[in-house]
PDB file of N, CA and C in Angstrom:
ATOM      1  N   UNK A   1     -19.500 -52.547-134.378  1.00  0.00           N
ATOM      2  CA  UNK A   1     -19.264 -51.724-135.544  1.00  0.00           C
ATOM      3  C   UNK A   1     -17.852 -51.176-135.473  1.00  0.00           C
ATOM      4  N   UNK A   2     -16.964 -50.978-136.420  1.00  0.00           N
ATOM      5  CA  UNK A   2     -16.318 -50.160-136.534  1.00  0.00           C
ATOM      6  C   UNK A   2     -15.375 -48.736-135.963  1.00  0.00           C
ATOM      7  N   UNK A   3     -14.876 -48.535-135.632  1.00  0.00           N
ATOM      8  CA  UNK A   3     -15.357 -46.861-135.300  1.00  0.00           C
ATOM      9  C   UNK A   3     -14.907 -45.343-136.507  1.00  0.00           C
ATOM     10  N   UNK A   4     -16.184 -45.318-135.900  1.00  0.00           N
ATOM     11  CA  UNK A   4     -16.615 -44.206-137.006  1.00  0.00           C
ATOM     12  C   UNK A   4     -15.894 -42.497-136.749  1.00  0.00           C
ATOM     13  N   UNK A   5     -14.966 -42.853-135.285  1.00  0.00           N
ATOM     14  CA  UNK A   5     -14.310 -41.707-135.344  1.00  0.00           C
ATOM     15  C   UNK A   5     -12.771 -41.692-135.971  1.00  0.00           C
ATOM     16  N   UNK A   6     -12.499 -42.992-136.779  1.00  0.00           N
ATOM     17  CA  UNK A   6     -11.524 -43.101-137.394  1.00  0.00           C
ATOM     18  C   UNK A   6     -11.806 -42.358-138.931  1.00  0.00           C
ATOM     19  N   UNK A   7     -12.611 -41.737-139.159  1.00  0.00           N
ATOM     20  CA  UNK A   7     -13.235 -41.518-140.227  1.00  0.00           C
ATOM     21  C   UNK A   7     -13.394 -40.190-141.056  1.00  0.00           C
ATOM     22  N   UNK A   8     -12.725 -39.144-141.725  1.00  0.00           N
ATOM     23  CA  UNK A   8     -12.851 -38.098-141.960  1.00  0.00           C
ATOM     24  C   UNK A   8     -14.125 -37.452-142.365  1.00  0.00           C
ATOM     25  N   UNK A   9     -15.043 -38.236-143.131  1.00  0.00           N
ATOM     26  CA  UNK A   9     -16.715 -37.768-142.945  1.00  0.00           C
ATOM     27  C   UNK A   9     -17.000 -39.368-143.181  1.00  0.00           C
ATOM     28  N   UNK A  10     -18.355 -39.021-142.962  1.00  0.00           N
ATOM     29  CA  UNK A  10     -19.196 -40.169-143.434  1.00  0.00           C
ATOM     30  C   UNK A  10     -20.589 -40.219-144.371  1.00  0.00           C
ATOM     31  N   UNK A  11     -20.529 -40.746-144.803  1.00  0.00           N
ATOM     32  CA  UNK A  11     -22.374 -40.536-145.715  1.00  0.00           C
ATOM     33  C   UNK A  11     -23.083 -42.140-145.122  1.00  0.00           C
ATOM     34  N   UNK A  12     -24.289 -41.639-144.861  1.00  0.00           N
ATOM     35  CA  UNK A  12     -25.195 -43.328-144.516  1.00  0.00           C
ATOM     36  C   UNK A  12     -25.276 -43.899-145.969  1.00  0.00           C
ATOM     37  N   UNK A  13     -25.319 -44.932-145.935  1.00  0.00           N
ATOM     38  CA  UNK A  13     -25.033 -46.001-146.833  1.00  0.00           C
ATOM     39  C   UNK A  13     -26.160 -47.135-146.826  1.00  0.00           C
ATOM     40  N   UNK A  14     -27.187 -47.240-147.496  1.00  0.00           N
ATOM     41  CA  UNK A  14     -28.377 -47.682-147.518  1.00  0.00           C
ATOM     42  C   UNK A  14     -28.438 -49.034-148.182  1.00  0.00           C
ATOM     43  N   UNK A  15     -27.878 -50.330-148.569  1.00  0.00           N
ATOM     44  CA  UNK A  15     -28.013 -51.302-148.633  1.00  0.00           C
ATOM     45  C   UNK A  15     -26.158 -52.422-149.069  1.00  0.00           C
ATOM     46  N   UNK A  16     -26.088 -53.159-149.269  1.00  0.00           N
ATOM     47  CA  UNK A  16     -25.172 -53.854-149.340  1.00  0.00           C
ATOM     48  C   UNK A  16     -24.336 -53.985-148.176  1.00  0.00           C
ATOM     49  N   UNK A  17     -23.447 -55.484-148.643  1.00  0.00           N
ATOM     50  CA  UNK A  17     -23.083 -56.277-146.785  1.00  0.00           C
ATOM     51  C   UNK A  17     -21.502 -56.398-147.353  1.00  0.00           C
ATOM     52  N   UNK A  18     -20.930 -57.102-146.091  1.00  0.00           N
ATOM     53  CA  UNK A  18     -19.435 -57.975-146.594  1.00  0.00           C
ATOM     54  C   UNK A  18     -20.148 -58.710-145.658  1.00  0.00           C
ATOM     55  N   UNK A  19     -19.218 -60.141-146.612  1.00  0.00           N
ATOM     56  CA  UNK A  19     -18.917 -61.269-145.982  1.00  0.00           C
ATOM     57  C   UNK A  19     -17.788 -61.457-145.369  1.00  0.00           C
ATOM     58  N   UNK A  20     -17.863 -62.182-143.658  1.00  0.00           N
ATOM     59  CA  UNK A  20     -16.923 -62.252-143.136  1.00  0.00           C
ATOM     60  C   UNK A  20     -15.903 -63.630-143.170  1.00  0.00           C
ATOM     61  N   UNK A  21     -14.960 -63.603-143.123  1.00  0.00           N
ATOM     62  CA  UNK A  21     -14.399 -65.018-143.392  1.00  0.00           C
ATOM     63  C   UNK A  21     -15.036 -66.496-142.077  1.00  0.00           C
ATOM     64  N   UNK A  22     -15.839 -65.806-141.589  1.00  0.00           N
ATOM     65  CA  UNK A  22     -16.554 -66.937-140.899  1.00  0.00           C
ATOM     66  C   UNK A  22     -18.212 -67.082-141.622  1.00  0.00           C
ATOM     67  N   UNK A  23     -18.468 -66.680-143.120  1.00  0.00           N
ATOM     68  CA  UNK A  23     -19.307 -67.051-143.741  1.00  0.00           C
ATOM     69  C   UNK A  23     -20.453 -65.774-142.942  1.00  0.00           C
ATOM     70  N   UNK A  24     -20.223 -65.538-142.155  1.00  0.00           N
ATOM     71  CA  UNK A  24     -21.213 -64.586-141.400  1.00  0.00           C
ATOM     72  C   UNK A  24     -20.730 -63.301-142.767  1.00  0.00           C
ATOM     73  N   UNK A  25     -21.951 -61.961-142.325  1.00  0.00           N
ATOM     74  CA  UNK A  25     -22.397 -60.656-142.836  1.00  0.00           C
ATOM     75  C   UNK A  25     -22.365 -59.749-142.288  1.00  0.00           C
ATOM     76  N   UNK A  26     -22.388 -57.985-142.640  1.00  0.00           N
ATOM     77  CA  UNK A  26     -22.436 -57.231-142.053  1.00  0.00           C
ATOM     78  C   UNK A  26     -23.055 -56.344-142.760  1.00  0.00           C
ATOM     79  N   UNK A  27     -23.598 -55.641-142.407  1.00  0.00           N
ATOM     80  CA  UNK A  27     -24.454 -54.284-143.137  1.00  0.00           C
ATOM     81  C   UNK A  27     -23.820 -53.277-143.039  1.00  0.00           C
ATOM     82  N   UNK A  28     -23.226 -53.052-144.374  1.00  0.00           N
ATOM     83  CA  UNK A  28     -22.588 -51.257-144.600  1.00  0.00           C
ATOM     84  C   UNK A  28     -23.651 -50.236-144.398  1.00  0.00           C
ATOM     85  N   UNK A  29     -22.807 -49.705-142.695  1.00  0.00           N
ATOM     86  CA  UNK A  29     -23.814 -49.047-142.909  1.00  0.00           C
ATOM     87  C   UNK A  29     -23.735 -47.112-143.184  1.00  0.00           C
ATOM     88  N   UNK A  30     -22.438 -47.123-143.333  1.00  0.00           N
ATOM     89  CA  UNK A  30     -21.969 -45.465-144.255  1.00  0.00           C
ATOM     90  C   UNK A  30     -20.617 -45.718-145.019  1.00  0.00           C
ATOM     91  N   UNK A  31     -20.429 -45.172-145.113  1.00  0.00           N
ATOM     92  CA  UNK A  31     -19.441 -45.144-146.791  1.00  0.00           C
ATOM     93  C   UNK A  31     -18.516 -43.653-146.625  1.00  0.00           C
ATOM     94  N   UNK A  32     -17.640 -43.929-146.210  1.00  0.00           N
ATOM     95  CA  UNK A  32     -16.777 -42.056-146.050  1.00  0.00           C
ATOM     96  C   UNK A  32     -14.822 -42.614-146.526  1.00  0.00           C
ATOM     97  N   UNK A  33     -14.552 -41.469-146.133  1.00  0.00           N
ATOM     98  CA  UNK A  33     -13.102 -41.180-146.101  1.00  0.00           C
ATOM     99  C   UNK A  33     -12.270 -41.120-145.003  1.00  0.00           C
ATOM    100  N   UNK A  34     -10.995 -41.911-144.979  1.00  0.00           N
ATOM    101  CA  UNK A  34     -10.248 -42.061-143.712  1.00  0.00           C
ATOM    102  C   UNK A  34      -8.939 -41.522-144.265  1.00  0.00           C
ATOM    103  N   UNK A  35      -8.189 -40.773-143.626  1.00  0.00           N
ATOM    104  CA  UNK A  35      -6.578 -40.198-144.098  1.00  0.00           C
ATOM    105  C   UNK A  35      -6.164 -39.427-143.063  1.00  0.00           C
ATOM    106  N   UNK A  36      -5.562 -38.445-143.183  1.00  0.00           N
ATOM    107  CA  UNK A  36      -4.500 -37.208-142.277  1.00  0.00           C
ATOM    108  C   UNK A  36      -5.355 -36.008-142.618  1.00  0.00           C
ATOM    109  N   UNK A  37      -5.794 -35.916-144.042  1.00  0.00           N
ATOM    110  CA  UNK A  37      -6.403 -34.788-144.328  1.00  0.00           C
ATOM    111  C   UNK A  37      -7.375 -35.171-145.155  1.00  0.00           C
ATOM    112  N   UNK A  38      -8.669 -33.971-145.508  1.00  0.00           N
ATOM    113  CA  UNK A  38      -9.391 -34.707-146.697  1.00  0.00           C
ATOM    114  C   UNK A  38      -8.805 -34.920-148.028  1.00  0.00           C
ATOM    115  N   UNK A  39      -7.480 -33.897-148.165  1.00  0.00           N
ATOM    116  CA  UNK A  39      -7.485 -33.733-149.728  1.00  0.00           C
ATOM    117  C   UNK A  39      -6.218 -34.643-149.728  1.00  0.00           C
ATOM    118  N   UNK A  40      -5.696 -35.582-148.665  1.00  0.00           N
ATOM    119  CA  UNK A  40      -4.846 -36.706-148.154  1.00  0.00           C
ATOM    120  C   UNK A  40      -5.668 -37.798-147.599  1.00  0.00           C
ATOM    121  N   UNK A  41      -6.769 -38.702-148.480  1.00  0.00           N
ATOM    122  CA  UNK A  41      -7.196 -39.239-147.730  1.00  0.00           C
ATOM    123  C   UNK A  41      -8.306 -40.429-149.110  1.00  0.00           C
ATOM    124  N   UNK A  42      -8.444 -41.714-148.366  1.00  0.00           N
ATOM    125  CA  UNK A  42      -9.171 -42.892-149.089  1.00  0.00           C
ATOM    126  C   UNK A  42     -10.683 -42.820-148.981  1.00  0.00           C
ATOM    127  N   UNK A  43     -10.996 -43.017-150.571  1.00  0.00           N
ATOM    128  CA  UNK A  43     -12.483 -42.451-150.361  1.00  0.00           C
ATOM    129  C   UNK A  43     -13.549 -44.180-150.780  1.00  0.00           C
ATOM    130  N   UNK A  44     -14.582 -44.003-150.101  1.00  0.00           N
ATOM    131  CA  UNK A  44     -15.316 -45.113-150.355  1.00  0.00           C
ATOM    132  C   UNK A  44     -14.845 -46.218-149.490  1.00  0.00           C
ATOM    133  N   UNK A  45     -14.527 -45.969-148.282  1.00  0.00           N
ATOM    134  CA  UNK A  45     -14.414 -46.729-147.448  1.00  0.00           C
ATOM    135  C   UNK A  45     -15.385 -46.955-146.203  1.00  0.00           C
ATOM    136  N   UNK A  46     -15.468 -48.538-146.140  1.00  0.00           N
ATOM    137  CA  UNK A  46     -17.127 -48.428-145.237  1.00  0.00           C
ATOM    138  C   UNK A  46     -16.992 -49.144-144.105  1.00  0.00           C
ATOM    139  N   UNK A  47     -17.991 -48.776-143.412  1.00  0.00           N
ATOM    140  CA  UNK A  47     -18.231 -48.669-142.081  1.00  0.00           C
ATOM    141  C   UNK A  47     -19.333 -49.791-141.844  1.00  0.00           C
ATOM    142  N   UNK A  48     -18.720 -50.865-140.801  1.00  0.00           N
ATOM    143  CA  UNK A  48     -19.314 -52.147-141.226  1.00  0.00           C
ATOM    144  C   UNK A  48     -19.773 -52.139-139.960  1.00  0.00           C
ATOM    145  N   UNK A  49     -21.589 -53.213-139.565  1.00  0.00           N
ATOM    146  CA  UNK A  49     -22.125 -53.542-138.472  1.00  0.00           C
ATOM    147  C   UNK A  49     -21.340 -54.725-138.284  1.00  0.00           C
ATOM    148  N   UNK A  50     -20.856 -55.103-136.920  1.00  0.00           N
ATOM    149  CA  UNK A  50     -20.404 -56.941-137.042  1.00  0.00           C
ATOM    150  C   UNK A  50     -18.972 -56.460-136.598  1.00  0.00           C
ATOM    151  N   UNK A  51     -18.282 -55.321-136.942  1.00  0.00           N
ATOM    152  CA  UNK A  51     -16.756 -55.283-136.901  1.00  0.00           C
ATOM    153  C   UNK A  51     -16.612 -54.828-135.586  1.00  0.00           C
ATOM    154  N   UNK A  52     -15.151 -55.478-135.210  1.00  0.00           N
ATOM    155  CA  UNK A  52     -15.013 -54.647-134.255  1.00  0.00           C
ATOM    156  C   UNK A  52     -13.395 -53.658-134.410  1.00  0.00           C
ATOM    157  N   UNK A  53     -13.269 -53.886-135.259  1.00  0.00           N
ATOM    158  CA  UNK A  53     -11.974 -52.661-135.726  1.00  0.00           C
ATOM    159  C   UNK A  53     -12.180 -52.058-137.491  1.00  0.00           C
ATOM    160  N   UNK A  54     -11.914 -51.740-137.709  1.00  0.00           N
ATOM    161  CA  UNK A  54     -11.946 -50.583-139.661  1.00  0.00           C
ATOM    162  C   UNK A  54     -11.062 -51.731-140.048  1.00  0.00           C
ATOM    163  N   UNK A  55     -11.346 -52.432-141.279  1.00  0.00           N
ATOM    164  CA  UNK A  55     -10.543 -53.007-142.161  1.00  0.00           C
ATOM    165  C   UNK A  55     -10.123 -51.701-143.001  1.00  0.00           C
ATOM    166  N   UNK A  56      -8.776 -52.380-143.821  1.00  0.00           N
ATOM    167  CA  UNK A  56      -8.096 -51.657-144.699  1.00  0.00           C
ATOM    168  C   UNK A  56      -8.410 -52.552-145.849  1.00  0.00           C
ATOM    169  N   UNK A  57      -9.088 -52.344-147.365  1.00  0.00           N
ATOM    170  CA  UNK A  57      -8.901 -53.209-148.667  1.00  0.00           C
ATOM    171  C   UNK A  57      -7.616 -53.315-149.030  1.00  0.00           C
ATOM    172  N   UNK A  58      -7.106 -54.712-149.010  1.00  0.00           N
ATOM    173  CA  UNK A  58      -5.726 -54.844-150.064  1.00  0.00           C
ATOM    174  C   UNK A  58      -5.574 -54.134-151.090  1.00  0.00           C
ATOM    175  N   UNK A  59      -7.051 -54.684-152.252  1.00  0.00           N
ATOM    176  CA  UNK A  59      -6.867 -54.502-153.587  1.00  0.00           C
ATOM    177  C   UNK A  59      -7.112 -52.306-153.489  1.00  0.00           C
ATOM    178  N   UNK A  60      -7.876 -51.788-152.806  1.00  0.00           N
ATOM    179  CA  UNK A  60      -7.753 -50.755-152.739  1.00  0.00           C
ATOM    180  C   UNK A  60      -6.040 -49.806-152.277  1.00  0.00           C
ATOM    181  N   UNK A  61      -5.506 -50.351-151.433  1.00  0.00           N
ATOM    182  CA  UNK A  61      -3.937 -50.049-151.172  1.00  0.00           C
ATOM    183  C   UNK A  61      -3.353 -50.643-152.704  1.00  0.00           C
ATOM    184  N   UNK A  62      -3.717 -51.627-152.844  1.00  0.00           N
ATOM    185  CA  UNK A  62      -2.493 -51.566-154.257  1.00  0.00           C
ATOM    186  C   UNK A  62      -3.099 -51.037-155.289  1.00  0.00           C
ATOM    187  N   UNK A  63      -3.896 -50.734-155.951  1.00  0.00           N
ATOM    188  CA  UNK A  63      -4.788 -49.856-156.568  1.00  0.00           C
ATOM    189  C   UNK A  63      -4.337 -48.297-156.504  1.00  0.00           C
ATOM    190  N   UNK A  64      -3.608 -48.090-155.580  1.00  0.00           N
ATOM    191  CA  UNK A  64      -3.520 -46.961-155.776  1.00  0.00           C
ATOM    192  C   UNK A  64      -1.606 -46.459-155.258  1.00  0.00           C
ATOM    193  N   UNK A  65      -0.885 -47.861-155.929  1.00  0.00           N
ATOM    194  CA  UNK A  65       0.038 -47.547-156.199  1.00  0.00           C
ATOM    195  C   UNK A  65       1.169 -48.289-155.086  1.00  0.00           C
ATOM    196  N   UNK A  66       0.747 -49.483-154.521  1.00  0.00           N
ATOM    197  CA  UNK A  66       1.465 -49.630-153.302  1.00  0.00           C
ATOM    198  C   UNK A  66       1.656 -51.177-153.683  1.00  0.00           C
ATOM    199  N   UNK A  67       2.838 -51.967-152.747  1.00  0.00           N
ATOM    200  CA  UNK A  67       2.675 -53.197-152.973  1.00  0.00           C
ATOM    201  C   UNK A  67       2.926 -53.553-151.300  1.00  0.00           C
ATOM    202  N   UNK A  68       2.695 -54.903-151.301  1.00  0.00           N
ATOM    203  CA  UNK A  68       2.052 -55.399-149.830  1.00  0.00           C
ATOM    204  C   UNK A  68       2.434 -56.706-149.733  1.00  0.00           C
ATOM    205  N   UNK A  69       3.055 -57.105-148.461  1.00  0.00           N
ATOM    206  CA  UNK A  69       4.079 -58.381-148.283  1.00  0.00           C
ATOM    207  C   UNK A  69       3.327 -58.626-146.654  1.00  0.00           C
ATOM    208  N   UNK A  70       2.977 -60.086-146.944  1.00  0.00           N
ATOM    209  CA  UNK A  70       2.296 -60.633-145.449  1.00  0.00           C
ATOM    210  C   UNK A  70       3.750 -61.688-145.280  1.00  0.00           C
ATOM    211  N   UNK A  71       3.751 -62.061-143.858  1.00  0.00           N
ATOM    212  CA  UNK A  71       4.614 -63.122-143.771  1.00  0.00           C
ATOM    213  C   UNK A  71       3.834 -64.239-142.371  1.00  0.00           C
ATOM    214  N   UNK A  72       3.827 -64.773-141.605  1.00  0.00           N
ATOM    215  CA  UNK A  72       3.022 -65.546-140.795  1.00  0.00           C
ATOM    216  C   UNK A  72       2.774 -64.873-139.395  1.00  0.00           C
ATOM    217  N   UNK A  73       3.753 -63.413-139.020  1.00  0.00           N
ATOM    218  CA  UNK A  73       3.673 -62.650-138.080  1.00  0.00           C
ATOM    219  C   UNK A  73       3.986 -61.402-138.481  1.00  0.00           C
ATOM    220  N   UNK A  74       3.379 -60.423-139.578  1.00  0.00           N
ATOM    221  CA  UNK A  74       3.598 -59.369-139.952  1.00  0.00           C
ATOM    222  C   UNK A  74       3.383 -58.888-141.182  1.00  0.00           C
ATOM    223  N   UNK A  75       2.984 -57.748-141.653  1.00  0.00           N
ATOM    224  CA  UNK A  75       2.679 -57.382-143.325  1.00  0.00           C
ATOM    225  C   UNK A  75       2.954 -55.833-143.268  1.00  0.00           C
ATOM    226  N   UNK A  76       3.280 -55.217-143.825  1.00  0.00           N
ATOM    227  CA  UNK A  76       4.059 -54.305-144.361  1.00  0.00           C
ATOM    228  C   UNK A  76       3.133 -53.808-145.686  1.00  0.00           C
ATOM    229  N   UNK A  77       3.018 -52.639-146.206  1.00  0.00           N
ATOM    230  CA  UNK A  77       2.678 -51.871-147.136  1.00  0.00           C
ATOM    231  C   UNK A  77       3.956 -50.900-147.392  1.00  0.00           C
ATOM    232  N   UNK A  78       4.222 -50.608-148.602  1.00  0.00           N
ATOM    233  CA  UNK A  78       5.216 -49.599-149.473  1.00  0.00           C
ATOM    234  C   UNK A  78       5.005 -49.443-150.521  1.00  0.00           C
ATOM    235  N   UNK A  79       5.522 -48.405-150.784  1.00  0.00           N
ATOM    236  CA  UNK A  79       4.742 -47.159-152.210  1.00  0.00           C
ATOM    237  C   UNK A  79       5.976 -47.973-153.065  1.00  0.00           C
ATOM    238  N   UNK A  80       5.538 -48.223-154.500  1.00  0.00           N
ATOM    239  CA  UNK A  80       5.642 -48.760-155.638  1.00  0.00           C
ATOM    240  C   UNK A  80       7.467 -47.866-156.057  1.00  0.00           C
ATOM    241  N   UNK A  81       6.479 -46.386-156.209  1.00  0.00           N
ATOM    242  CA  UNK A  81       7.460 -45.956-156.549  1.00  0.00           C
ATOM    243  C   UNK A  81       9.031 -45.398-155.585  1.00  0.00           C
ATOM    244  N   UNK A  82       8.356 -44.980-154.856  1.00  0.00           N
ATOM    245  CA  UNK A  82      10.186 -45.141-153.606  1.00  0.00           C
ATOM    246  C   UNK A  82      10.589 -45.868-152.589  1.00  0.00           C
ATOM    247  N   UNK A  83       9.863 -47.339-152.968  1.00  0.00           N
ATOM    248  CA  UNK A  83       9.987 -48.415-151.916  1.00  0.00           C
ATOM    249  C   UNK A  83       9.843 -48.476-150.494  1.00  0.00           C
ATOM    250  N   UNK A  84       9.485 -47.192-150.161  1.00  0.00           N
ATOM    251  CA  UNK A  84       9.419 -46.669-148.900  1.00  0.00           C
ATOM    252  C   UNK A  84       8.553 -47.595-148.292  1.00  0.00           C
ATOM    253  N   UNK A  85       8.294 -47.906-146.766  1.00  0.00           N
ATOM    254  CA  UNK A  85       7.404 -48.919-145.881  1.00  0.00           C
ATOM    255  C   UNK A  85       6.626 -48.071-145.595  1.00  0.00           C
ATOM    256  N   UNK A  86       4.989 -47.757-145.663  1.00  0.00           N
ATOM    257  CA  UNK A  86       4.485 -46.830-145.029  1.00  0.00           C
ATOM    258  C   UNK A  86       3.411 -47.148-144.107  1.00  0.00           C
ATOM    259  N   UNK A  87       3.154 -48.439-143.812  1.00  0.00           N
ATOM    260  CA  UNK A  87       2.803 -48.992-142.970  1.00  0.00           C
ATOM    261  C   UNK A  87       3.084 -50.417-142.571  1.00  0.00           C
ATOM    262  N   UNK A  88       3.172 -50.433-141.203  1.00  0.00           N
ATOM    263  CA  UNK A  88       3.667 -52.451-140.608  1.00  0.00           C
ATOM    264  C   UNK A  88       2.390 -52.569-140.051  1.00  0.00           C
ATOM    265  N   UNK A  89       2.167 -54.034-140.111  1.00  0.00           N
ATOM    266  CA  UNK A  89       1.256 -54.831-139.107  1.00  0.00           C
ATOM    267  C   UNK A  89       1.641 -55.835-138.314  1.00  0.00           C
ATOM    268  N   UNK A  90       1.289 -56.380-137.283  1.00  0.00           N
ATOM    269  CA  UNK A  90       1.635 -57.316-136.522  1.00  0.00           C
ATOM    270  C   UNK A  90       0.535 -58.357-136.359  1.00  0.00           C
ATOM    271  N   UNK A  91       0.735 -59.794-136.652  1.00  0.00           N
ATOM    272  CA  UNK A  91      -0.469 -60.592-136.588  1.00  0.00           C
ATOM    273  C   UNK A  91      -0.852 -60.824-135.038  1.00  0.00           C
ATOM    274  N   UNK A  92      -2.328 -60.844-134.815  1.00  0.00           N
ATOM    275  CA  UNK A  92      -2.977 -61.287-133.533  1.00  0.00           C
ATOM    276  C   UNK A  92      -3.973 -61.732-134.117  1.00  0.00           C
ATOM    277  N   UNK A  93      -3.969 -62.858-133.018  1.00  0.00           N
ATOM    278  CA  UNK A  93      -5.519 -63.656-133.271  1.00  0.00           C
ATOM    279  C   UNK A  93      -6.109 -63.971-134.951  1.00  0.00           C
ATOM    280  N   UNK A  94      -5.030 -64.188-135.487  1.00  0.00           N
ATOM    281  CA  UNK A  94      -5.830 -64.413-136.880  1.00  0.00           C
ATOM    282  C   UNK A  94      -5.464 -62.868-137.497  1.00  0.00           C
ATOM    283  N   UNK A  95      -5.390 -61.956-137.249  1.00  0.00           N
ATOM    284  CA  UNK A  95      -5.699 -60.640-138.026  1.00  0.00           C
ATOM    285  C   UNK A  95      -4.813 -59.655-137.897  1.00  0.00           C
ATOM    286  N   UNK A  96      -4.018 -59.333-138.717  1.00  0.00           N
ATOM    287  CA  UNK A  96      -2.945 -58.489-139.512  1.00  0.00           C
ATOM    288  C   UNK A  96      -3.218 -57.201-138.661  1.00  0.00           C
ATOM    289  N   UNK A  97      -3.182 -56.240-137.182  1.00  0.00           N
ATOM    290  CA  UNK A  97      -3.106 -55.185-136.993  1.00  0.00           C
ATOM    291  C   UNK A  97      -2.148 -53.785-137.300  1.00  0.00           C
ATOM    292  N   UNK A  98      -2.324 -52.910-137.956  1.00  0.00           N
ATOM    293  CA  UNK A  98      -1.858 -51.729-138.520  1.00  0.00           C
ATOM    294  C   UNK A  98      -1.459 -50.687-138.068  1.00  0.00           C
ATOM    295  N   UNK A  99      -0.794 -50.122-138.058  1.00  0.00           N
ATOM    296  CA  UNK A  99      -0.823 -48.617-137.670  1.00  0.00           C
ATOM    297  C   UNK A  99      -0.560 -47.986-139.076  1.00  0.00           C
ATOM    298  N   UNK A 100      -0.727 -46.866-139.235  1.00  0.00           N
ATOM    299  CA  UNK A 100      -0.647 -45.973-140.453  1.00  0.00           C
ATOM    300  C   UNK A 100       0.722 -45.109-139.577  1.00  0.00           C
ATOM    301  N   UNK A 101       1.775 -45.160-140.647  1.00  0.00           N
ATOM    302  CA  UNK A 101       2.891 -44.235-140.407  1.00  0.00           C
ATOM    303  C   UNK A 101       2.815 -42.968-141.272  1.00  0.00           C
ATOM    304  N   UNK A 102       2.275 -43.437-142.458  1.00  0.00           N
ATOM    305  CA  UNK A 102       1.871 -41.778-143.331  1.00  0.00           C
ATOM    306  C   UNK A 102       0.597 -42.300-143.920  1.00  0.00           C
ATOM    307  N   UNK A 103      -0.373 -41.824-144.182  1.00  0.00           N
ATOM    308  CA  UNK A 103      -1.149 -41.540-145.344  1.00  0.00           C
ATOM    309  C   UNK A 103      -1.157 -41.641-146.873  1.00  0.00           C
ATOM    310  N   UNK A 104      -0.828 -40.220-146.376  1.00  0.00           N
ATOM    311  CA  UNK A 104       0.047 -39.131-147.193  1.00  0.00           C
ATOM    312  C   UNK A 104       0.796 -40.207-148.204  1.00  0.00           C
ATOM    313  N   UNK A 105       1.579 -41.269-147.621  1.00  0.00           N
ATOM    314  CA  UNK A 105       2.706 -41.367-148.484  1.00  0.00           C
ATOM    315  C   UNK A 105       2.160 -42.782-149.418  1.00  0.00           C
ATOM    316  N   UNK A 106       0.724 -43.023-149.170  1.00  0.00           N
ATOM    317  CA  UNK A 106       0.302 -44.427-149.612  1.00  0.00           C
ATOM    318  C   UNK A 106      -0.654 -43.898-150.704  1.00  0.00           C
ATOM    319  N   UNK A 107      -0.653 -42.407-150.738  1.00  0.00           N
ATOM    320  CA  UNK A 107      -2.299 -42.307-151.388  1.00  0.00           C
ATOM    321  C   UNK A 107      -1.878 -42.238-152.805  1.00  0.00           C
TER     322      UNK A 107
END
């Protein structure tokens, strides 16, 4: 699973899955908010059986104002409006890893 101490609250979350890109499933199994603060922070984000790190949604980051550049060893997020980078990733094993440099500056 996930970890759920990346997580500013959580609510249990009583049915629906993701599919993983190996055709495999996972059972959502709470639904909360992850950020710096609550009133700085992404809501409806879930907490998956099967994972072993928190995905981030693309379409949710650009949704809320950001645009997002992958390249074959790295992806990057920056706010629309002051081009700023507010988060890098580095590819391993197949999968885009993140750090969050602000929140704050993506929400």
């Amino acid at each position: 699973m996930g970890d759920a101490s990346n997580f500013l609250s959580l609510t249990a979350f009583d049915g629906g899955s993701v599919t993983f890109g190996n055709e495999k499933s996972g059972k959502i199994s709470d639904v909360g908010k992850i950020g710096e603060s609550l009133s700085h922070s992404m809501d409806n984000m879930y907490l998956v059986d099967g994972l072993q790190h928190n995905l981030l949604s693309v379409s949710q980051l650009c949704g809320r104002g950001n645009h997002i550049g992958f390249s074959s060893d790295q992806c990057f997020i920056a706010n629309i409006k002051s081009d700023e980078v507010v988060l890098m990733g580095k590819r391993q094993n197949n999968v885009y890893k993140a750090c969050i440099l602000s929140l704050l500056k993506i929400m």
